[in-house]
C-alpha atoms as a PDB file:
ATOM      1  CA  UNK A   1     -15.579 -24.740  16.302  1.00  0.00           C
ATOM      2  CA  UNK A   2     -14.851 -22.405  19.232  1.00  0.00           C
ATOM      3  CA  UNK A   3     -15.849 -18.709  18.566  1.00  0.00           C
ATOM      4  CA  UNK A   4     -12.369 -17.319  18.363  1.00  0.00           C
ATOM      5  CA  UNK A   5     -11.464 -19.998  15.734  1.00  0.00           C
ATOM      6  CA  UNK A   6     -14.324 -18.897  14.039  1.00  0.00           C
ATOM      7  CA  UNK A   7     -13.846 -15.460  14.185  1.00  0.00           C
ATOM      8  CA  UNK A   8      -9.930 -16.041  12.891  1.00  0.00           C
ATOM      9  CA  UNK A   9     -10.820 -18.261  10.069  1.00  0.00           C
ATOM     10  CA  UNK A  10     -13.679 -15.617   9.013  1.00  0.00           C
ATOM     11  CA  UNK A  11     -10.921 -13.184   9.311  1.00  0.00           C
ATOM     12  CA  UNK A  12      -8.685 -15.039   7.303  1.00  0.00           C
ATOM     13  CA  UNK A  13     -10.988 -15.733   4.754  1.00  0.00           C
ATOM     14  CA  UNK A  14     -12.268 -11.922   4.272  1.00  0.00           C
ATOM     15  CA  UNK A  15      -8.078 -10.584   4.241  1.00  0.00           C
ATOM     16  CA  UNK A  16      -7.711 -13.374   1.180  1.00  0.00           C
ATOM     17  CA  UNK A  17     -10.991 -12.102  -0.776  1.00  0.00           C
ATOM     18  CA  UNK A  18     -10.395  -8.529   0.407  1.00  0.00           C
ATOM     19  CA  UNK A  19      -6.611  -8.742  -1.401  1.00  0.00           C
ATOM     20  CA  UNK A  20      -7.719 -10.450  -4.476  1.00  0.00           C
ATOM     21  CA  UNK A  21     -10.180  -8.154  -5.262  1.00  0.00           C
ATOM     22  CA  UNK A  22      -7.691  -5.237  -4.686  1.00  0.00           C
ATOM     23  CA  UNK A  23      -5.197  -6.002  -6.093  1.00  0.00           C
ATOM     24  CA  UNK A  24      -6.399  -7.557  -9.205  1.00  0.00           C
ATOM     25  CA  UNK A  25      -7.724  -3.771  -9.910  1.00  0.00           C
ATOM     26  CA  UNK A  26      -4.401  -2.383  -8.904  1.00  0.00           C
ATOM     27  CA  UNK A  27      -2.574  -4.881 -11.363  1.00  0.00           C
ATOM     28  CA  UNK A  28      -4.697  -4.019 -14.666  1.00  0.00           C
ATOM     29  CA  UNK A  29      -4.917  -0.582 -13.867  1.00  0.00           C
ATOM     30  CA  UNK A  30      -1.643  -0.640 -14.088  1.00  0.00           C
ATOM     31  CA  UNK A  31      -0.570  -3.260 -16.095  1.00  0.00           C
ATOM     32  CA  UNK A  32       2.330  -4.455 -13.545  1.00  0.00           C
ATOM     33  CA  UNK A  33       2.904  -6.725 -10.987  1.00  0.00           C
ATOM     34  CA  UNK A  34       1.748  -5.893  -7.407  1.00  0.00           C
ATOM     35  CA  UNK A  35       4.908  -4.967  -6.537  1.00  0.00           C
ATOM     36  CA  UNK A  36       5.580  -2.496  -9.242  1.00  0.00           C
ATOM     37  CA  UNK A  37       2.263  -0.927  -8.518  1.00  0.00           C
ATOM     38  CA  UNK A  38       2.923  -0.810  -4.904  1.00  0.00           C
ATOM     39  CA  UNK A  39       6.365   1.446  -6.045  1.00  0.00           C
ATOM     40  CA  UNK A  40       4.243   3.722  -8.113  1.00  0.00           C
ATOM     41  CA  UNK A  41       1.853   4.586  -5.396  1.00  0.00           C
ATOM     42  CA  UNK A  42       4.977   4.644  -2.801  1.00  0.00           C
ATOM     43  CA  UNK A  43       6.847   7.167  -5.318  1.00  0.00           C
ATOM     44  CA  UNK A  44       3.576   9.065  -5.565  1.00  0.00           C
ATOM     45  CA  UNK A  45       3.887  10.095  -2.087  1.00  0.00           C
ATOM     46  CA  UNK A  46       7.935   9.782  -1.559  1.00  0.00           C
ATOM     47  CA  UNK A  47       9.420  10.720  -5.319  1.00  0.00           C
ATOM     48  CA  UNK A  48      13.053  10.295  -5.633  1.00  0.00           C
ATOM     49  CA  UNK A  49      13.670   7.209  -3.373  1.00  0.00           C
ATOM     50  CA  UNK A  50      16.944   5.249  -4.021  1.00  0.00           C
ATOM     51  CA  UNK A  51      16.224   1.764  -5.275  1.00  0.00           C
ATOM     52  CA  UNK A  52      17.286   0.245  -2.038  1.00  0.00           C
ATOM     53  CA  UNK A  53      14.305   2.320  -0.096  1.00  0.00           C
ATOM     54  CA  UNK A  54      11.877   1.723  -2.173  1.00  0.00           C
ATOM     55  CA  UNK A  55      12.615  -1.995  -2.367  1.00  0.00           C
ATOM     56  CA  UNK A  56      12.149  -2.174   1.340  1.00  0.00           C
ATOM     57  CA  UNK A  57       9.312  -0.214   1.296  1.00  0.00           C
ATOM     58  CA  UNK A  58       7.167  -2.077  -1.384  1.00  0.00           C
ATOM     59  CA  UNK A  59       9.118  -5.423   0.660  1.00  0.00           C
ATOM     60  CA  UNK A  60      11.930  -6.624  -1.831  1.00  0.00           C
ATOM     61  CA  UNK A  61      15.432  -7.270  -1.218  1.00  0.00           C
ATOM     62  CA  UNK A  62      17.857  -5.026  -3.198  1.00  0.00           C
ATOM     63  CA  UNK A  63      18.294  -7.396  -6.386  1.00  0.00           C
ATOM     64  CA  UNK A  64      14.252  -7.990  -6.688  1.00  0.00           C
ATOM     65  CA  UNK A  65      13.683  -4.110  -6.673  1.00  0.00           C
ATOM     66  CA  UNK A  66      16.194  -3.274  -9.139  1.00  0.00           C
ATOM     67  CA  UNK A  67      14.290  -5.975 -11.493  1.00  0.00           C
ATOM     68  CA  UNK A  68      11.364  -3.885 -10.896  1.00  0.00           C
ATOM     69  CA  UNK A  69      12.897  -0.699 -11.297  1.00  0.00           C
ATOM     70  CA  UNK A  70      14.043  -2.319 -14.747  1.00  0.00           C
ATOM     71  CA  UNK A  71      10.171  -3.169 -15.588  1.00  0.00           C
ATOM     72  CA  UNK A  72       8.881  -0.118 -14.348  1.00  0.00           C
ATOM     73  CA  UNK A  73      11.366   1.588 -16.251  1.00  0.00           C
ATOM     74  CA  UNK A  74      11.035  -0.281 -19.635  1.00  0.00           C
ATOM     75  CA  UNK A  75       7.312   0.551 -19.198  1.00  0.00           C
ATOM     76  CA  UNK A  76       8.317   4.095 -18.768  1.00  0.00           C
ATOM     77  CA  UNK A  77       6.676   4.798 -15.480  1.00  0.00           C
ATOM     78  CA  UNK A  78       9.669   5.428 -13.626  1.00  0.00           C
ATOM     79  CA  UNK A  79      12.917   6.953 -14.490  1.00  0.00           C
ATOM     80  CA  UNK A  80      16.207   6.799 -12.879  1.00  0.00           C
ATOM     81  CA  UNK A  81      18.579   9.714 -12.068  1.00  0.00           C
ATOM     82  CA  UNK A  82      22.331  10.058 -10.499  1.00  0.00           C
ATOM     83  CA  UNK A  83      22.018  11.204  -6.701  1.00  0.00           C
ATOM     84  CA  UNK A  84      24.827  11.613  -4.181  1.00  0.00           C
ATOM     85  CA  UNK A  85      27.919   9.761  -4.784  1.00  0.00           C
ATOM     86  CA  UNK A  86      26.739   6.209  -5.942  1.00  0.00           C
ATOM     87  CA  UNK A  87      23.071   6.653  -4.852  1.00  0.00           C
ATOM     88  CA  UNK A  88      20.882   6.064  -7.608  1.00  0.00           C
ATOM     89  CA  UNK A  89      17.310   7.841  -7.344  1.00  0.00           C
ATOM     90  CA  UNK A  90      13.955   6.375  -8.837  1.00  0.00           C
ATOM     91  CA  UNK A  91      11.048   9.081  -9.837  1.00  0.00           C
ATOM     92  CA  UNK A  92       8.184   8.932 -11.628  1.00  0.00           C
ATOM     93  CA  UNK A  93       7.407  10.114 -14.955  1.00  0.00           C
ATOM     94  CA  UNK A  94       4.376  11.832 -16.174  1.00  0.00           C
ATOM     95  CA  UNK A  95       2.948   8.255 -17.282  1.00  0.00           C
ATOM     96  CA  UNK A  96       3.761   6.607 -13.512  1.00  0.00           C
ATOM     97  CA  UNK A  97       2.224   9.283 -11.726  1.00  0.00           C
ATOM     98  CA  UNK A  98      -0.719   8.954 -14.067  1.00  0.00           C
ATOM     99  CA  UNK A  99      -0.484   5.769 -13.720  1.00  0.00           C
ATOM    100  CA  UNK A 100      -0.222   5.704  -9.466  1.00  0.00           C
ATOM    101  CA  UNK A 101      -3.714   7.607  -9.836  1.00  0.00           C
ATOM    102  CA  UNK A 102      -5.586   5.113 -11.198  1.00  0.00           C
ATOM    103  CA  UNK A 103      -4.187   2.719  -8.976  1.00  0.00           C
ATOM    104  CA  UNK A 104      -5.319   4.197  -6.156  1.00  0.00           C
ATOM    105  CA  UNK A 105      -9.087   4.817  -7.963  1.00  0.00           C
ATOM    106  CA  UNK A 106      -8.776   0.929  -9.047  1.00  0.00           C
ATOM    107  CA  UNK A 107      -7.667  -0.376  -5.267  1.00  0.00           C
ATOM    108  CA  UNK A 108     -10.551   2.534  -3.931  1.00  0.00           C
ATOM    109  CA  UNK A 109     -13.754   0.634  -6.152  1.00  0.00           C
ATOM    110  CA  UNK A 110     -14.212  -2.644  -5.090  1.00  0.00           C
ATOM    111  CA  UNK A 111     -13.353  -1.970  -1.377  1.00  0.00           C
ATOM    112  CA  UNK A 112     -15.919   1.544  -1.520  1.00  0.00           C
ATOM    113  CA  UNK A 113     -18.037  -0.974  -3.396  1.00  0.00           C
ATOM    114  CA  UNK A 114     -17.719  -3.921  -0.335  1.00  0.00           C
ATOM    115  CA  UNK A 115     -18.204  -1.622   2.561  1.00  0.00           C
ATOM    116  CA  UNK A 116     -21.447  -0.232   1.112  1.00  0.00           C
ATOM    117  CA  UNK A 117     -23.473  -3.203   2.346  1.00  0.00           C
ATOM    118  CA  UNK A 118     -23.010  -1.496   5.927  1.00  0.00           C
ATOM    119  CA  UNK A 119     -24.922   0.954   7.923  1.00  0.00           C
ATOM    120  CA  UNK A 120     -23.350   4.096   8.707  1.00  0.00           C
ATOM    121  CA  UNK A 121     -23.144   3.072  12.051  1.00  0.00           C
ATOM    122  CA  UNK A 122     -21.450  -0.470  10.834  1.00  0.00           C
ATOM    123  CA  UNK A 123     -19.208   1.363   8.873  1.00  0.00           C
ATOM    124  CA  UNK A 124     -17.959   3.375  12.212  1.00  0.00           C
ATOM    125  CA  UNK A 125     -17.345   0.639  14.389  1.00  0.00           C
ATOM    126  CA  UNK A 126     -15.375  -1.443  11.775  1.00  0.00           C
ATOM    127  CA  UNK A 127     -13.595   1.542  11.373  1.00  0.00           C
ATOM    128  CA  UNK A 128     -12.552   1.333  14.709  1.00  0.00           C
ATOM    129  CA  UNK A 129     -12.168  -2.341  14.801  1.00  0.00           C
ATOM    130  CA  UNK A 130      -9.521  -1.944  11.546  1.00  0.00           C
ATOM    131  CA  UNK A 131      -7.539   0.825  13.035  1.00  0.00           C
ATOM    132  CA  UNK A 132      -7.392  -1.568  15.958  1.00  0.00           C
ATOM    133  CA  UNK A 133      -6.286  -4.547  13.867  1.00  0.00           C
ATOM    134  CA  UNK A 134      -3.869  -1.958  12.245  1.00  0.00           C
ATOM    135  CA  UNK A 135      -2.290  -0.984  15.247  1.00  0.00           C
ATOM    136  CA  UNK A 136      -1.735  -4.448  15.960  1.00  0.00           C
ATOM    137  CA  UNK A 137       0.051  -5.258  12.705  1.00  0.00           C
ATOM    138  CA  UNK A 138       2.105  -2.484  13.094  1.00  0.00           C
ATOM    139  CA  UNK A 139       3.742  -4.022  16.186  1.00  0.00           C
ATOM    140  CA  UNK A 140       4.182  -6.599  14.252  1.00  0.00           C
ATOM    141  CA  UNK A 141       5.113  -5.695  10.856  1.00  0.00           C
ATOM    142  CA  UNK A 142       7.475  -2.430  12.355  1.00  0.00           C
ATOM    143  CA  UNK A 143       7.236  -0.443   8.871  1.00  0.00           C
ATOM    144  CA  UNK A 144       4.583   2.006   8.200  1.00  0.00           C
ATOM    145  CA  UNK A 145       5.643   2.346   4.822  1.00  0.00           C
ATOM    146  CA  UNK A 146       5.337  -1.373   4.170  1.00  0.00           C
ATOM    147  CA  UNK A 147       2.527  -2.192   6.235  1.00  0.00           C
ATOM    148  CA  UNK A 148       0.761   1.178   3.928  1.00  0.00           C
ATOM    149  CA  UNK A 149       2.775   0.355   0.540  1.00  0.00           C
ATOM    150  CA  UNK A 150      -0.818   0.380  -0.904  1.00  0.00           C
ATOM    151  CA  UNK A 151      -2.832   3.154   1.224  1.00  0.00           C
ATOM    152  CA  UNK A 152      -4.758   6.046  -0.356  1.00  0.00           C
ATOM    153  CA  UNK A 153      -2.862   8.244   2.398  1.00  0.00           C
ATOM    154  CA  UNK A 154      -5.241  11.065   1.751  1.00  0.00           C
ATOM    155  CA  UNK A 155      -8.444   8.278   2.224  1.00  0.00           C
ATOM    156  CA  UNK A 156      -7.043   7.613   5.237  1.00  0.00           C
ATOM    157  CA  UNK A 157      -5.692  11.063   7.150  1.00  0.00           C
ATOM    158  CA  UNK A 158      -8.882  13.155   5.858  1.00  0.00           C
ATOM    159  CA  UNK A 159     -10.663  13.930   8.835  1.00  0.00           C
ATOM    160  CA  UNK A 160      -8.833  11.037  11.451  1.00  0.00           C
ATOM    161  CA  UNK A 161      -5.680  10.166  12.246  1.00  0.00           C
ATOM    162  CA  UNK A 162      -4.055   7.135  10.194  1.00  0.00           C
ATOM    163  CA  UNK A 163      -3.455   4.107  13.161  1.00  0.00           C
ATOM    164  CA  UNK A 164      -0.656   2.851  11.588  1.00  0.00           C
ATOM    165  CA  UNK A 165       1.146   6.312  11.172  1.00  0.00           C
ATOM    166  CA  UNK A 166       0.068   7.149  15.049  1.00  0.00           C
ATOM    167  CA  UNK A 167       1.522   3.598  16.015  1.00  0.00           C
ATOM    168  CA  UNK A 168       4.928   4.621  14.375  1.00  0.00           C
ATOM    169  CA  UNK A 169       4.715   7.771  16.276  1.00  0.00           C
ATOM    170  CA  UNK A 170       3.789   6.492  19.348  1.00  0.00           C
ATOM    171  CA  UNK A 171       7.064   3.736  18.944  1.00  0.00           C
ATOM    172  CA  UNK A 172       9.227   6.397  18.365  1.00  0.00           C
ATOM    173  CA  UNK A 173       8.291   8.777  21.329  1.00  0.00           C
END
């Protein structure tokens, strides 16, 4: 197998286990679908979206989000409230918000819990190789909320600069 090949399918392979591992946290912590914990950390960070935005944040079409919307809401996680004109806004209640916190600890365990195996110095340079990667799949993906939908924002901007937000930034100068 040539070394690129190699290197893709080892890729490959570690994004599949990586995601499983995430997100089946992020689902029990929860108890919703990926989706409908992607909206609660999404509202976490952006509260009163309409339920168009946040569907095309968390990547649903219009109809799929307001399904969610429905779950999230019969869960009582999220509530809805009038906005301007027709707009219909989505916030979180006191259980979603509790509820977008231990998604983020539950998402935060198994990858703090995979990266420990590395050096510091590891660490550093796959740092660097990610944010790479990231900027990469920004060009790609275009959306920094949905390429993020799932980021610990305060993880990521404590002490560096978030690649994917300085790819947006960089797009729109």
């Amino acid at each position: 197998m040539h070394a690129n090949e190699r290197t893709a399918n080892l890729l490959g392979a570690t994004a599949l286990a990586v995601a499983d591992l995430a997100l089946a946290g992020l689902t029990r912590a929860a108890g919703t679908s990926a989706s409908g914990a992607a909206a609660l950390v999404v509202l976490s960070t952006a509260p009163r979206l309409s339920v168009t935005e946040l569907g095309r944040r968390v990547g649903l079409s219009q109809s799929a989000a307001a399904r969610m919307v429905d779950s999230l809401e019969a869960a009582e996680l999220v509530r809805r409230r009038t906005g301007a004109g027709r707009e219909v806004a989505v916030e979180l209640t006191p259980g979603g918000r509790e509820a977008g916190s231990r998604l983020l600890t539950a998402r935060s365990k198994p990858l703090h819990d995979l990266v420990s195996v590395l050096d510091p110095d590891e660490r550093d340079v796959l740092a660097g190789l990610l944010a790479k990667l990231l900027t990469r799949l920004y060009a790609e993906v275009g959306s920094a909320e949905l390429l993020c939908r799932l980021c610990d924002r305060a993880g990521c901007t404590s002490g560096a600069v978030c690649p994917v937000g300085q790819a947006e930034r960089d797009r729109m100068a």
